[in-house]
PDB file of N, CA and C in Angstrom:
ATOM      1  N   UNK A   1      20.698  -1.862 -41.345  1.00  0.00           N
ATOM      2  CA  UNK A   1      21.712  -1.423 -42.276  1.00  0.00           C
ATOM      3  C   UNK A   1      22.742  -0.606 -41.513  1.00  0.00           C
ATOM      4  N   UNK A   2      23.829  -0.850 -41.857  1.00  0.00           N
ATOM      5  CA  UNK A   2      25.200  -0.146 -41.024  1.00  0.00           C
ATOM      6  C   UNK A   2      25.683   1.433 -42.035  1.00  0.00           C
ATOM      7  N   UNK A   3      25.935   2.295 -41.171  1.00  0.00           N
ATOM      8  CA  UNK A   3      26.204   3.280 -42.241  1.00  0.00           C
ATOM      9  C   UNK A   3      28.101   3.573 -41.489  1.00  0.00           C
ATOM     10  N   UNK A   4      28.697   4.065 -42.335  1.00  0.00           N
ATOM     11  CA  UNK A   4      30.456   4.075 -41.627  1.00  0.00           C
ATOM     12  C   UNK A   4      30.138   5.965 -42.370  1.00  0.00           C
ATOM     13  N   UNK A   5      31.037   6.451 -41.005  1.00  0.00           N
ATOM     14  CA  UNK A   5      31.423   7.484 -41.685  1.00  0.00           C
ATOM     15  C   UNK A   5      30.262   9.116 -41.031  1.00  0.00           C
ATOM     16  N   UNK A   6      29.367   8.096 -40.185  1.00  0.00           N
ATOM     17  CA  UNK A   6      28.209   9.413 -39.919  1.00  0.00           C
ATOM     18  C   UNK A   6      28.446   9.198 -38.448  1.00  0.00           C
ATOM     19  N   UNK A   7      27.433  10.328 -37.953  1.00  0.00           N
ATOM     20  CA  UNK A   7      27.905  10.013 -36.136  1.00  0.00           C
ATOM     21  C   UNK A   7      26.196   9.790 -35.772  1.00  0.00           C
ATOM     22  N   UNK A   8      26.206   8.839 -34.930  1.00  0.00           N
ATOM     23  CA  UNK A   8      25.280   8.248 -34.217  1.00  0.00           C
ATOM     24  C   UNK A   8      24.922   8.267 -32.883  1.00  0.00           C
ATOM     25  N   UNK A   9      24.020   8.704 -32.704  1.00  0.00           N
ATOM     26  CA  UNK A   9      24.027   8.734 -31.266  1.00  0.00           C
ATOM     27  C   UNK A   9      24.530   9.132 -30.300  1.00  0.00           C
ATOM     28  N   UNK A  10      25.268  10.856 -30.932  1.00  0.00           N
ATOM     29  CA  UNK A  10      26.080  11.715 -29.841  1.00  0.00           C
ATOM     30  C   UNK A  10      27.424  10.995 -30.188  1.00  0.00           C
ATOM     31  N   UNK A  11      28.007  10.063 -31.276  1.00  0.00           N
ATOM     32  CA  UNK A  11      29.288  10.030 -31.431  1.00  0.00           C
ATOM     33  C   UNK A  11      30.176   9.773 -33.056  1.00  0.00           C
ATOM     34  N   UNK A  12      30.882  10.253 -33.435  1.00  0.00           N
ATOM     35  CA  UNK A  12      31.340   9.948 -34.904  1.00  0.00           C
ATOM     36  C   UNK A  12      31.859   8.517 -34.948  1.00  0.00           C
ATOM     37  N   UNK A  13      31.270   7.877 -35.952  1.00  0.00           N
ATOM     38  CA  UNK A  13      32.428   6.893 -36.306  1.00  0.00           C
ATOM     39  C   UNK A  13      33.129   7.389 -37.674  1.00  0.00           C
ATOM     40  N   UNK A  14      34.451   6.394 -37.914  1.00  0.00           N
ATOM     41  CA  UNK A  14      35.230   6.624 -38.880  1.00  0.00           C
ATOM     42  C   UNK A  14      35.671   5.252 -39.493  1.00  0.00           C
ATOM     43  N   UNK A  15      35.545   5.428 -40.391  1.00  0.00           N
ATOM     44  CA  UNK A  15      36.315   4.506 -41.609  1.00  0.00           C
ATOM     45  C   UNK A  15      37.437   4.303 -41.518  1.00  0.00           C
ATOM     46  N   UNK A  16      38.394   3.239 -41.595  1.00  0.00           N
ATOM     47  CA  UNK A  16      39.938   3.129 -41.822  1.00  0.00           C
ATOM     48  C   UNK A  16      40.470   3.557 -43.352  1.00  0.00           C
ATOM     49  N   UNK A  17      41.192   4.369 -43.693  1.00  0.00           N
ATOM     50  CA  UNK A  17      42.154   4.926 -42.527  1.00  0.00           C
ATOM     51  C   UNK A  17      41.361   6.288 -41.721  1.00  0.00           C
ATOM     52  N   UNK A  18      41.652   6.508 -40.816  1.00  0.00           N
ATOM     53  CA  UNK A  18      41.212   7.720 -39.621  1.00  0.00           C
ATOM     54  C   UNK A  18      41.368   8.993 -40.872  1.00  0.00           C
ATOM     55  N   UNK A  19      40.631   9.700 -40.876  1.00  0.00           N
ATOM     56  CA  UNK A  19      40.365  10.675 -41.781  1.00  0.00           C
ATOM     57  C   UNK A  19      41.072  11.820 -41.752  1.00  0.00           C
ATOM     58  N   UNK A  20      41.590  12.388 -43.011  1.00  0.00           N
ATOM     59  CA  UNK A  20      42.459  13.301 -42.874  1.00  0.00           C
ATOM     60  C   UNK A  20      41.860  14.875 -42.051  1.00  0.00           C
ATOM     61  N   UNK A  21      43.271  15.599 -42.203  1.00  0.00           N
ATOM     62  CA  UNK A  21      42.410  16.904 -41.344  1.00  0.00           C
ATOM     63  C   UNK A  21      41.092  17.696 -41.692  1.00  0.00           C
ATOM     64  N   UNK A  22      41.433  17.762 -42.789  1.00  0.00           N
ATOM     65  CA  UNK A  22      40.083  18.621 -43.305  1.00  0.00           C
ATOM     66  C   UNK A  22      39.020  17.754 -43.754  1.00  0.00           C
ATOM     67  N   UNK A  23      39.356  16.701 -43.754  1.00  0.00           N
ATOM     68  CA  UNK A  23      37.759  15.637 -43.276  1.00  0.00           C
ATOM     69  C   UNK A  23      37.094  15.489 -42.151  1.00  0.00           C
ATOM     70  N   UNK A  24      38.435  15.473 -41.077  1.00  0.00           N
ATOM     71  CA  UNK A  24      37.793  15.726 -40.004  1.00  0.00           C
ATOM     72  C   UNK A  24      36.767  16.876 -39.494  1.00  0.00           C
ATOM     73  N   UNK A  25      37.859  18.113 -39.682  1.00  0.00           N
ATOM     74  CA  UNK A  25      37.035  19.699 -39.597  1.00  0.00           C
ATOM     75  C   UNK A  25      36.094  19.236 -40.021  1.00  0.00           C
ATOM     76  N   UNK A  26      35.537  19.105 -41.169  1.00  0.00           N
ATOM     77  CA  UNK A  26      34.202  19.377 -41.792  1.00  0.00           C
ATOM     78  C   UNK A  26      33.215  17.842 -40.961  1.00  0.00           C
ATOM     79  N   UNK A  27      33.604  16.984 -40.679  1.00  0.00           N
ATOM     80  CA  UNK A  27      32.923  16.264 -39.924  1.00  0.00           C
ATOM     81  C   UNK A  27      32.444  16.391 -38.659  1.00  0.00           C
ATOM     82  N   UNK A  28      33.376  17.481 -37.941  1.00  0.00           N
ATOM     83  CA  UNK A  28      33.057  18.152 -36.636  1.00  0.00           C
ATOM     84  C   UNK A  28      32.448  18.880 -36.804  1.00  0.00           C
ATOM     85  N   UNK A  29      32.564  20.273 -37.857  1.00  0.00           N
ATOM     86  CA  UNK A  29      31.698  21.210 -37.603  1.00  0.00           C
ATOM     87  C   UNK A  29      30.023  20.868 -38.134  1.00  0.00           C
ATOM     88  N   UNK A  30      30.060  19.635 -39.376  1.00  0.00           N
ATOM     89  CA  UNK A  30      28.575  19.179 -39.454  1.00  0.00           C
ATOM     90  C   UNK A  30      28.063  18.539 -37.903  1.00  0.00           C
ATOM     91  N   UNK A  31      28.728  17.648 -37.338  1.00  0.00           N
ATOM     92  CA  UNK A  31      28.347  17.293 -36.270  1.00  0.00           C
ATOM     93  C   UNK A  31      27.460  18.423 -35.174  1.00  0.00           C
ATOM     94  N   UNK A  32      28.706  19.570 -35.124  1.00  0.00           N
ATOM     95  CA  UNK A  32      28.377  20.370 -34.224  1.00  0.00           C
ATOM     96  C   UNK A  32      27.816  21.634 -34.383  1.00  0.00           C
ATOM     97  N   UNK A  33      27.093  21.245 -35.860  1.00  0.00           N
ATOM     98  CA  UNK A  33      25.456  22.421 -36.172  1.00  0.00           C
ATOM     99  C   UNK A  33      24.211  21.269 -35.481  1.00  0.00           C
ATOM    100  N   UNK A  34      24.626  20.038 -35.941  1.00  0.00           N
ATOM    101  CA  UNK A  34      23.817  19.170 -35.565  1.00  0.00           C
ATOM    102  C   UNK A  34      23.304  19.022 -34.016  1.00  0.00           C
ATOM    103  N   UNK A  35      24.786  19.387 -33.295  1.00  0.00           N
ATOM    104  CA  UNK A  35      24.448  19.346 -31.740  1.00  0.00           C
ATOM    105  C   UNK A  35      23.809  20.681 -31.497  1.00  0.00           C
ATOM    106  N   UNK A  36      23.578  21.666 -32.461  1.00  0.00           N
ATOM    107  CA  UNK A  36      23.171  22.923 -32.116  1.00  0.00           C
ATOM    108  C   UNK A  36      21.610  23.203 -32.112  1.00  0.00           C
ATOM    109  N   UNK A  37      21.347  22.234 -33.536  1.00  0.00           N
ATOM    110  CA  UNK A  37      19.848  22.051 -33.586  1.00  0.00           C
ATOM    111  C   UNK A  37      19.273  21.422 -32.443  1.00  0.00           C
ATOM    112  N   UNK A  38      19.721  20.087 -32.467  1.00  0.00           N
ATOM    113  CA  UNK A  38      19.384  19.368 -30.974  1.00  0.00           C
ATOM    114  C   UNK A  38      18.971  20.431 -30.262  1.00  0.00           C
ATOM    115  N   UNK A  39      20.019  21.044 -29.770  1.00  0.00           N
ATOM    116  CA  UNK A  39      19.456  21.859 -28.558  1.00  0.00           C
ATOM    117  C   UNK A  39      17.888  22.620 -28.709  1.00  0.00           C
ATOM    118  N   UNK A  40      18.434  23.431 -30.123  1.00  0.00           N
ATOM    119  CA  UNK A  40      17.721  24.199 -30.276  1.00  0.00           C
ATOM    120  C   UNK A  40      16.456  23.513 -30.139  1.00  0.00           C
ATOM    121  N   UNK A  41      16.027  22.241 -30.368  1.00  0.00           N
ATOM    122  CA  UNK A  41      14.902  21.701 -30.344  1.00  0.00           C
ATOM    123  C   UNK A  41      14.473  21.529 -28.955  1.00  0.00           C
ATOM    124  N   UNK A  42      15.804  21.131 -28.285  1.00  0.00           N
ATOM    125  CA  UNK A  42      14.688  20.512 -26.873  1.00  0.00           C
ATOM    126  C   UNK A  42      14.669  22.252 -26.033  1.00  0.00           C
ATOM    127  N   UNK A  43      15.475  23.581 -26.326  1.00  0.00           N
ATOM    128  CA  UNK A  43      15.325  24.263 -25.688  1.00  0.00           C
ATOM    129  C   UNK A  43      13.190  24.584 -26.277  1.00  0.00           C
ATOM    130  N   UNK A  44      13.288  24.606 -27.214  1.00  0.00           N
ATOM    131  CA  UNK A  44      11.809  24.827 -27.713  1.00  0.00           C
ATOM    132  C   UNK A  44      10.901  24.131 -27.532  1.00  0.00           C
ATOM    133  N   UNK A  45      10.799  22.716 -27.318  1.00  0.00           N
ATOM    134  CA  UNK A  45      10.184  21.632 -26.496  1.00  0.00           C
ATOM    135  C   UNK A  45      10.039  22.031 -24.674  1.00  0.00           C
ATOM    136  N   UNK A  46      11.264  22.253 -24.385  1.00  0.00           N
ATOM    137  CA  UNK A  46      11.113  23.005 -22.936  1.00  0.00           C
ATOM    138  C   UNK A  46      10.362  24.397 -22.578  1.00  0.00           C
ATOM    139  N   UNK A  47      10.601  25.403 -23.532  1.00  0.00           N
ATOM    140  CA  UNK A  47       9.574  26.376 -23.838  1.00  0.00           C
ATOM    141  C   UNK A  47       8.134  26.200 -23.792  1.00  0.00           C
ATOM    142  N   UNK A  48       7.871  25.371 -24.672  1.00  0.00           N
ATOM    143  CA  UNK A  48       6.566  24.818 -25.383  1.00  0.00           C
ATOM    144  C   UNK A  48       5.843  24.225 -23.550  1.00  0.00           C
ATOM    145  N   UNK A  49       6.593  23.442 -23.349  1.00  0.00           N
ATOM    146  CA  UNK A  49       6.080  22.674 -21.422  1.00  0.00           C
ATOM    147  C   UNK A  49       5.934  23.799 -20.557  1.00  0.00           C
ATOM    148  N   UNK A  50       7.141  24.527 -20.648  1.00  0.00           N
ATOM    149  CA  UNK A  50       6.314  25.801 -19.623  1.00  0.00           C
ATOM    150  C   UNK A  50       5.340  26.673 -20.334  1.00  0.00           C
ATOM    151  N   UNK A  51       5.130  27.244 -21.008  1.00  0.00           N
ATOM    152  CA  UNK A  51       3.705  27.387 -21.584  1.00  0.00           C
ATOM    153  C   UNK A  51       2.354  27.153 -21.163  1.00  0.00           C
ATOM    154  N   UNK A  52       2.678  25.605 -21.404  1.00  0.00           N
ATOM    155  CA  UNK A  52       1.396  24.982 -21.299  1.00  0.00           C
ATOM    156  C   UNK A  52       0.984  24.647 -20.053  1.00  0.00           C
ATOM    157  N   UNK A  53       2.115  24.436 -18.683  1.00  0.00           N
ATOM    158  CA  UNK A  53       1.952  24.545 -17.526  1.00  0.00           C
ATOM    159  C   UNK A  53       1.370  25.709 -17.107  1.00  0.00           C
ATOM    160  N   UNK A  54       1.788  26.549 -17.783  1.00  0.00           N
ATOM    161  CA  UNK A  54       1.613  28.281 -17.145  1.00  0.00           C
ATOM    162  C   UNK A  54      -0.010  28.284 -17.654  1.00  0.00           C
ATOM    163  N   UNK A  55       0.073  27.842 -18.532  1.00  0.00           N
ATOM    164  CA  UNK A  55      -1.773  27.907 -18.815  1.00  0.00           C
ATOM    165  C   UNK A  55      -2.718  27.117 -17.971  1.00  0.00           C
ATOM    166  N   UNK A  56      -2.131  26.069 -18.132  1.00  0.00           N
ATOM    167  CA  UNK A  56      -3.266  24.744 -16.819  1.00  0.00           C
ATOM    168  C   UNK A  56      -3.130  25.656 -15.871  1.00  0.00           C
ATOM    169  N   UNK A  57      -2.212  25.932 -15.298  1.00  0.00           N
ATOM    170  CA  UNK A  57      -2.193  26.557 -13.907  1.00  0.00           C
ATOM    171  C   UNK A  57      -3.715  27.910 -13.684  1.00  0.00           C
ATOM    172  N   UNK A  58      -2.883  28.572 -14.850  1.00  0.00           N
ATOM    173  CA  UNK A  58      -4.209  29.667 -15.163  1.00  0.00           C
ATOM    174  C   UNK A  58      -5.735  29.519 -15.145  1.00  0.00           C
ATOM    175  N   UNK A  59      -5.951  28.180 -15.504  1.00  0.00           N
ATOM    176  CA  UNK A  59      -7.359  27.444 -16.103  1.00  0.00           C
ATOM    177  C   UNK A  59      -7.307  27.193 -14.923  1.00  0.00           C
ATOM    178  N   UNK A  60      -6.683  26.326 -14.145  1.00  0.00           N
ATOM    179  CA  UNK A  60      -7.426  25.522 -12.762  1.00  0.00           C
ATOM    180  C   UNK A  60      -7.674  26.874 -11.369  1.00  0.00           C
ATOM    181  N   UNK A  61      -7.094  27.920 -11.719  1.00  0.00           N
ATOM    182  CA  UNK A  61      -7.133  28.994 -10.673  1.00  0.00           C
ATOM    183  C   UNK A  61      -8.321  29.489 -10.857  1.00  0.00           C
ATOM    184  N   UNK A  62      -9.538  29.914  -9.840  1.00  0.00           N
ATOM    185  CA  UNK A  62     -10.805  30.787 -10.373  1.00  0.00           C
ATOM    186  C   UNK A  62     -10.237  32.370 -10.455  1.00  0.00           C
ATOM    187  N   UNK A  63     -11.065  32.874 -11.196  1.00  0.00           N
ATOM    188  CA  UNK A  63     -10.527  34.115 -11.893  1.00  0.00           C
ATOM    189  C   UNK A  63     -10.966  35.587 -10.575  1.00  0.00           C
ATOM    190  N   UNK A  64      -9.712  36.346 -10.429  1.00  0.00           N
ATOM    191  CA  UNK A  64     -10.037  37.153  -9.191  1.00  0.00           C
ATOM    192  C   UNK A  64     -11.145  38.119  -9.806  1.00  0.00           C
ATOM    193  N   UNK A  65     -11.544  38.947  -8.670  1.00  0.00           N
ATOM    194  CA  UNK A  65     -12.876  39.480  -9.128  1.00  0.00           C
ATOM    195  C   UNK A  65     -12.515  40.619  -8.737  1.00  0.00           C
TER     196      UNK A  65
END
């Protein structure tokens, strides 16, 4: 199914005619909470990996005495 009008994949499409200004604004700034979450996700996904590295690491080290 084709959707017009949403952005996909890191890019907006648009409907003819090219959208007025304040369609646009509001299409950018939804876009670009959207690029904010993104981040926010993979910065917390990247968090989450060092973590869990920092722990294996911990586990495979014998414990000083």
């Amino acid at each position: 199914m084709h959707h017009h009008g949403h952005h996909r994949r890191g890019r907006l499409a648009f409907r003819r005619p090219f959208p007025n200004r304040q369609e646009l604004l509001e299409r950018l700034e939804s876009y670009h909470r959207d690029l904010e979450q993104e981040l926010a996700d993979v910065d917390d996904l990247i968090r989450h990996l060092r973590d869990d590295g920092d722990q294996a690491v911990a586990l495979s080290q014998p414990a000083e005495v």
